[in-house]
Protein backbone atom coordinates (compact mmCIF):
# COMPACT_ATOMS: atom_id res chain seq x y z
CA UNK A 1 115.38 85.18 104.58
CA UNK A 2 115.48 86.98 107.76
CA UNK A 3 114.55 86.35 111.02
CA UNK A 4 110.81 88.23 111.90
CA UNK A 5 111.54 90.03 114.90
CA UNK A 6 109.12 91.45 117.89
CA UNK A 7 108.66 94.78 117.67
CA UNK A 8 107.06 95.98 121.14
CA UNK A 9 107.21 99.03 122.94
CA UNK A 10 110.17 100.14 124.86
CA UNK A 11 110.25 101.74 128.15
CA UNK A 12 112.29 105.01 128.51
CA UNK A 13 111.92 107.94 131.20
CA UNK A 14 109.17 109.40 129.92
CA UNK A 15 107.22 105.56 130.06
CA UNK A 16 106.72 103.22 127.47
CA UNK A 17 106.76 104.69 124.11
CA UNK A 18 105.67 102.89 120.51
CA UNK A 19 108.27 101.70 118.77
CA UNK A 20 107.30 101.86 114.86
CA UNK A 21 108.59 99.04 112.20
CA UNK A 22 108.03 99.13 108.07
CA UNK A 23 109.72 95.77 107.65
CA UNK A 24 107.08 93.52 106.08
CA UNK A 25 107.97 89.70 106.57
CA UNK A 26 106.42 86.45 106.19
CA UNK A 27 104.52 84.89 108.59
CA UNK A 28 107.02 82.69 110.37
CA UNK A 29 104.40 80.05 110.65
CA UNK A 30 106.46 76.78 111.18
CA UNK A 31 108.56 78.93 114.27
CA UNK A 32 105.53 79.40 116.65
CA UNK A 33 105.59 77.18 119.72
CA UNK A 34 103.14 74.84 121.32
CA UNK A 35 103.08 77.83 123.85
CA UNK A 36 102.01 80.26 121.13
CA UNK A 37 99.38 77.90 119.71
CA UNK A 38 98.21 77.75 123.47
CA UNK A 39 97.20 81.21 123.54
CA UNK A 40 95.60 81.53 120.12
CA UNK A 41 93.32 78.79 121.83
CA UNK A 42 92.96 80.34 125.03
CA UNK A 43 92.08 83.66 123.62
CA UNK A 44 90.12 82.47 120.61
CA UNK A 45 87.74 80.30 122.74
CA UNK A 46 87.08 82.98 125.47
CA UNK A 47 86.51 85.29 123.06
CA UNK A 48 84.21 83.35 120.95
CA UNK A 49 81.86 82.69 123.72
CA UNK A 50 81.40 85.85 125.00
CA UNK A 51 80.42 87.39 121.86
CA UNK A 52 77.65 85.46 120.37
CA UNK A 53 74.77 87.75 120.76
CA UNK A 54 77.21 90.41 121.52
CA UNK A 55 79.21 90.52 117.85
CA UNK A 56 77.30 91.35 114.64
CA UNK A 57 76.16 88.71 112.81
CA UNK A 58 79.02 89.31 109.95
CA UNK A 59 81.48 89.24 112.07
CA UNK A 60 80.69 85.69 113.22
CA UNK A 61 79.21 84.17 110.17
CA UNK A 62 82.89 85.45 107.97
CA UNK A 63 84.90 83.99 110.70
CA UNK A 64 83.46 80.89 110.67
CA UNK A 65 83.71 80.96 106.93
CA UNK A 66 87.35 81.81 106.83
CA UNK A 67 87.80 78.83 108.93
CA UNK A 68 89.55 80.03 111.88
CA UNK A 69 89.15 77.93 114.69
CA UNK A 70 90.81 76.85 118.54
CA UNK A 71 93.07 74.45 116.75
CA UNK A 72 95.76 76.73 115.98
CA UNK A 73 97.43 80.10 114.66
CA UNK A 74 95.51 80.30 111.23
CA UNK A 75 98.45 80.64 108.13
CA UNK A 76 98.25 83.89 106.44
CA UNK A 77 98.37 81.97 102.95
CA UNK A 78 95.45 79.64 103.62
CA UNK A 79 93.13 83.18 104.80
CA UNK A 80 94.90 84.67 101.71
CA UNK A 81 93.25 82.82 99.10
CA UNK A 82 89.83 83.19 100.61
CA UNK A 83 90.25 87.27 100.98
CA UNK A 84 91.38 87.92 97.70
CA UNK A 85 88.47 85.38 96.22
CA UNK A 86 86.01 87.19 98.07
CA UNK A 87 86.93 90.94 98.35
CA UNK A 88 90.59 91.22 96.52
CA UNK A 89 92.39 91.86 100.09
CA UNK A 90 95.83 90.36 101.07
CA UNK A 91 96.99 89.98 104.70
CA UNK A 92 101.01 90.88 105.26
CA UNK A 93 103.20 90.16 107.75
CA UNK A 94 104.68 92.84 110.11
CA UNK A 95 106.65 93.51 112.79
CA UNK A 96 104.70 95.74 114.68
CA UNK A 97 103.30 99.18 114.54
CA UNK A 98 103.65 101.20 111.66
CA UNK A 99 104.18 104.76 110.71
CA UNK A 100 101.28 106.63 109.41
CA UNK A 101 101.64 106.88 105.69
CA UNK A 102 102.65 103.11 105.47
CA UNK A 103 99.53 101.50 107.44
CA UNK A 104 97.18 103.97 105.15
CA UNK A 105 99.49 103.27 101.75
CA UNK A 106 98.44 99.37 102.59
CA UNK A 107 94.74 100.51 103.37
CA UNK A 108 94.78 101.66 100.22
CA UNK A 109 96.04 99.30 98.30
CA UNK A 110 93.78 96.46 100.09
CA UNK A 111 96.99 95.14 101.65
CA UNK A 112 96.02 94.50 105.73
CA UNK A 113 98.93 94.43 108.40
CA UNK A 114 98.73 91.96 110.55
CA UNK A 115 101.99 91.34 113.36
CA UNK A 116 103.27 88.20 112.87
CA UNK A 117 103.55 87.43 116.72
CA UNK A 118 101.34 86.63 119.70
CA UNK A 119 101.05 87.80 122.95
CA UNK A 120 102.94 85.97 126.10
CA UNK A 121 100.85 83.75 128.43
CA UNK A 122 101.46 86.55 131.05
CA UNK A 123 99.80 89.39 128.80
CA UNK A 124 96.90 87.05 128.26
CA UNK A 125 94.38 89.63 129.54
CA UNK A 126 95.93 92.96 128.59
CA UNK A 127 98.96 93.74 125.92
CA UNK A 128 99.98 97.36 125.20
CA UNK A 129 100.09 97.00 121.23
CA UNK A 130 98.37 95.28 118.38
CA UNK A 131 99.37 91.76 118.54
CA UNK A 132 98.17 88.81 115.96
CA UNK A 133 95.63 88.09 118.12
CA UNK A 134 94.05 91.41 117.83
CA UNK A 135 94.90 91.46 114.12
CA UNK A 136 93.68 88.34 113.17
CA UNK A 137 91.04 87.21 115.34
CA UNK A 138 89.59 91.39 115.61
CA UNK A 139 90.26 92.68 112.36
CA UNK A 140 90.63 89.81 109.38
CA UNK A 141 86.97 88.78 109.09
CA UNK A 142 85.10 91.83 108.09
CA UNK A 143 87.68 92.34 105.88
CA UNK A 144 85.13 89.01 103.76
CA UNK A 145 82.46 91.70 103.47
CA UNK A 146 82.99 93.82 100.33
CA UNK A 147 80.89 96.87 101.90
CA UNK A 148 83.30 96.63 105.16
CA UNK A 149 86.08 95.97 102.45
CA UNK A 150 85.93 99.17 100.55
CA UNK A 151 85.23 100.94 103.92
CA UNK A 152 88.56 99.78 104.49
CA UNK A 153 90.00 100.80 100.97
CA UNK A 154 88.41 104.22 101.31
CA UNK A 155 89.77 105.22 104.91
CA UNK A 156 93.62 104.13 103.54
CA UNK A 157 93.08 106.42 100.89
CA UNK A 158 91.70 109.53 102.67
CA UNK A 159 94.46 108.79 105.21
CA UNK A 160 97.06 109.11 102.49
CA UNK A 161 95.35 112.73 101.28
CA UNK A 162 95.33 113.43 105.42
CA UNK A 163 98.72 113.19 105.99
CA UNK A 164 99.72 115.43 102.99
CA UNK A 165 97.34 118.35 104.57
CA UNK A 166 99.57 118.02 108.33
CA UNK A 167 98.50 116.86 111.74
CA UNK A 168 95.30 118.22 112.65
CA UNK A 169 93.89 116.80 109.61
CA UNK A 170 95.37 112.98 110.84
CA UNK A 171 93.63 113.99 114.47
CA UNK A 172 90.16 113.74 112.85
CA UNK A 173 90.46 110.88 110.82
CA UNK A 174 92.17 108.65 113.25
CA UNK A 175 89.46 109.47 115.85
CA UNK A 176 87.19 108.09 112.76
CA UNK A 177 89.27 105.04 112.89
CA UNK A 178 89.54 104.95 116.44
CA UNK A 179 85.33 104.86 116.75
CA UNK A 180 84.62 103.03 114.19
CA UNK A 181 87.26 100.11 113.00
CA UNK A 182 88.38 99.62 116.61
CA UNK A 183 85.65 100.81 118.74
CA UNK A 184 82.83 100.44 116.56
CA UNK A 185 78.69 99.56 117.48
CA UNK A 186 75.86 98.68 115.01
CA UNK A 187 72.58 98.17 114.97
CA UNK A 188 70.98 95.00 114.00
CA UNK A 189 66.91 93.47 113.98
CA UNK A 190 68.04 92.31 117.58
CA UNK A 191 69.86 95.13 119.37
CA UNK A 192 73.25 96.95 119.42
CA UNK A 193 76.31 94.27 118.58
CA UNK A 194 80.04 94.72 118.08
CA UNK A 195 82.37 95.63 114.65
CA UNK A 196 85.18 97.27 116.51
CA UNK A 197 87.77 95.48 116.56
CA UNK A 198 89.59 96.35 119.83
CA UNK A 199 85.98 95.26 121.22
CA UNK A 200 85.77 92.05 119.74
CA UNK A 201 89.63 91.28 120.57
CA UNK A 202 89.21 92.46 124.34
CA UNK A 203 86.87 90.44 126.91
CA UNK A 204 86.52 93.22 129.50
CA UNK A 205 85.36 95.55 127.09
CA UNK A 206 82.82 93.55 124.98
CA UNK A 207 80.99 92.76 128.18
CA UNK A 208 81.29 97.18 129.24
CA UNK A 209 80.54 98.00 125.77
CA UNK A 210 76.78 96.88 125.79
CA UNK A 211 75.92 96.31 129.33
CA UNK A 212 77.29 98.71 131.27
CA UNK A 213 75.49 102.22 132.47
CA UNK A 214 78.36 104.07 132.27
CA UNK A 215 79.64 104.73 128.65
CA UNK A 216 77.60 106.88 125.90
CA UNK A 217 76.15 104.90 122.45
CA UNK A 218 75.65 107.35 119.85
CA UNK A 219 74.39 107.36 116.94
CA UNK A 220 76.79 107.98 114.17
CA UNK A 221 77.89 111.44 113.01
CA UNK A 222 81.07 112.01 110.89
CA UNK A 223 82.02 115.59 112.12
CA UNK A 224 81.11 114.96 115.68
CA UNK A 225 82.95 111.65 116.03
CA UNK A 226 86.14 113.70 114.58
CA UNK A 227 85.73 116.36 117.01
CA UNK A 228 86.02 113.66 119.78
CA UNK A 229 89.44 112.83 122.10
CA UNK A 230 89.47 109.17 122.91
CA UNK A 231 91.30 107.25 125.52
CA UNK A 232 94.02 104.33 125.29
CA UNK A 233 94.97 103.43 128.60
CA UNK A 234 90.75 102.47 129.65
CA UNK A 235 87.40 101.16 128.91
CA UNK A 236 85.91 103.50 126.36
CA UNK A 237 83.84 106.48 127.88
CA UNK A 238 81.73 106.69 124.22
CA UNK A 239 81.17 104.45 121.78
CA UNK A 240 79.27 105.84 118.38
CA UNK A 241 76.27 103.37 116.84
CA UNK A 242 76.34 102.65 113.05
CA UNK A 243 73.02 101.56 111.56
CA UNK A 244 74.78 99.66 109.00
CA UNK A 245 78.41 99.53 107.27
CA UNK A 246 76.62 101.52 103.93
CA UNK A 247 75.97 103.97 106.63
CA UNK A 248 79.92 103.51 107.23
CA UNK A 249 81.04 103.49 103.88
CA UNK A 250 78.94 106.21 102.56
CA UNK A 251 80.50 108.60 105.02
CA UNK A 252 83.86 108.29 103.49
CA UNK A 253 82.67 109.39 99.86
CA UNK A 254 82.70 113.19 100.01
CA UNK A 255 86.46 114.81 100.24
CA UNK A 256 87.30 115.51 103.76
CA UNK A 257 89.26 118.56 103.36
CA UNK A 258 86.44 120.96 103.51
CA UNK A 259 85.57 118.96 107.14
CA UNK A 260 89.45 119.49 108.86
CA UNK A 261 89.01 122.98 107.69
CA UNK A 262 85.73 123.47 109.50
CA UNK A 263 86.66 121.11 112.30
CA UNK A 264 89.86 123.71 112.92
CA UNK A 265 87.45 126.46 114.04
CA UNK A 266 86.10 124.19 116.88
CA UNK A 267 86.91 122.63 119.85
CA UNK A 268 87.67 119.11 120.45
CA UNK A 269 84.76 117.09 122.77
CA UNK A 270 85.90 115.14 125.93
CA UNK A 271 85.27 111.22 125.43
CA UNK A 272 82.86 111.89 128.07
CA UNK A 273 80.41 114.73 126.21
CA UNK A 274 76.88 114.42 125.52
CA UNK A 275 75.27 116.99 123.27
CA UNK A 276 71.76 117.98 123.19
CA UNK A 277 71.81 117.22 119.39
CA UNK A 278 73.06 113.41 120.16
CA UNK A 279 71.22 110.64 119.37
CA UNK A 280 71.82 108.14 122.49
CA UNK A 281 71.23 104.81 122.61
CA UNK A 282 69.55 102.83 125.68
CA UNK A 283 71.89 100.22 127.27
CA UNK A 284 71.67 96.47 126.34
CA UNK A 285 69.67 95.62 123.36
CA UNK A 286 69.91 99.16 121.78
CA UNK A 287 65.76 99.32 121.34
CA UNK A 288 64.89 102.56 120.40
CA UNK A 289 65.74 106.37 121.60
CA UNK A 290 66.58 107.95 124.68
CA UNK A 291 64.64 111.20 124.38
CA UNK A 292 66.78 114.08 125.72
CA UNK A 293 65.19 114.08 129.06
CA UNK A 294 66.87 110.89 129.57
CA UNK A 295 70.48 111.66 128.41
């Protein structure tokens, strides 16, 4: 078999650019270091700390179920078996990013990508692209809820249908992803908590998310979330609110195409905008309404 390689971004004149892989390998499990193990720790205990009573309470209750722990780099085959039990999904090995069609044909097919390697002890706080920890510890444990699940399902396969109508139509739906998988907020009996799983993988911005003053929560709207331009290189400027993932999963049932077409005839928000229509939430605990004197 061959070696798994590290797929990261390279730098060139024009800055770092993303460096896409379709290899799928297997997780080269016996090959990680004490060093590697180390930050899985590291990462995994800072992480779990700050968010109780800032994660939703599915995110922490399927974690725990699936296991993962401090002690070391969970095995793909061990969270396998569990997955496809509970909600038929299967975790793959990759190299790094991959190219559009390929990361929604595994969406589809309830196969999830997850890059085989962790982050250097250096990049501990900040890392450019997905790494395992992201993948594993952010994204694998909503995959154990089957609403989340077919969320997931559903998204691969509009993606597919997206990238056969061209590139404006892939704008919109990965600002859906973008908002929602990564960046994601729902309501709960006891406030606003985290799904997103570039949230829940990033301490910084699981602390800004909910207690800061300066981003927007709003309250979910399919059209106006796809209208929105999001930044990479910061702390989110907007996050949207879900009240729960039927909400989510609803939202993906009609056919899209009619939406691109309409969303072609209008402008694209800043991350910043505010509309008078916008349901916004208050800061902390989530409690209720801003009326629109207060946005």
């Amino acid at each position: 078999m061959a070696v798994a390689a590290r797929v990261e971004h390279q730098m060139t004149d024009k800055g770092y650019v993303p460096v896409y892989t379709t290899r799928i390998v297997e997780q080269p499990w016996d090959d990680y270091s004490a060093t590697d193990h180390e930050v899985w720790a590291q990462l995994f205990r800072r992480q779990r700390d700050i968010l109780v009573g800032r994660a939703c309470d599915e995110f922490l209750t399927a974690q725990d179920a699936m296991g993962m722990t401090a002690e070391r780099i969970p095995r793909f085959t061990e969270l396998n078996e569990m997955l496809q039990r509970t909600t038929g999904w299967t975790l793959i090995g990759v190299e790094g990013l991959l190219p559009e069609l390929d990361f929604f044909d595994h969406l589809a097919n309830r196969r999830f990508p997850v890059t085989w390697w962790i982050r250097r002890p250096d990049q501990i706080d900040y890392i450019s692209e997905p790494d395992l920890f992201h993948d594993l510890f952010g994204h694998v444990p909503l995959l154990m809820n089957p609403v989340f699940a077919d969320y997931m399902q559903a998204y691969g396969a509009g993606g597919v249908k997206a990238h056969a109508l061209g590139p404006d139509a892939l704008v919109n739906l990965t600002r859906l992803y973008w908002y929602t998988v990564e960046f994601g907020l729902i309501r709960q009996h006891d406030g606003l908590r985290i799904f997103g799983a570039g949230i829940l993988s990033s301490k910084g911005e699981s602390i800004h998310c909910l207690e800061s003053a300066a981003p927007n929560r709003i309250g979910f709207d399919l059209k106006r979330i796809m209208r929105t331009r999001y930044r990479i290189d910061t702390f989110q400027k907007t996050y949207f609110v879900i009240e729960n993932f039927e909400q989510l999963f609803d939202a993906t049932r009609p056919d899209f195409a009619p939406y691109y077409t309409e969303l072609a005839e209008q402008p694209a928000l800043p991350a910043s905008s505010v509309l008078d229509s916008d349901k916004v939430y208050q800061r902390g605990n989530g409690e209720g309404w801003l009326s629109d004197g207060d946005v």
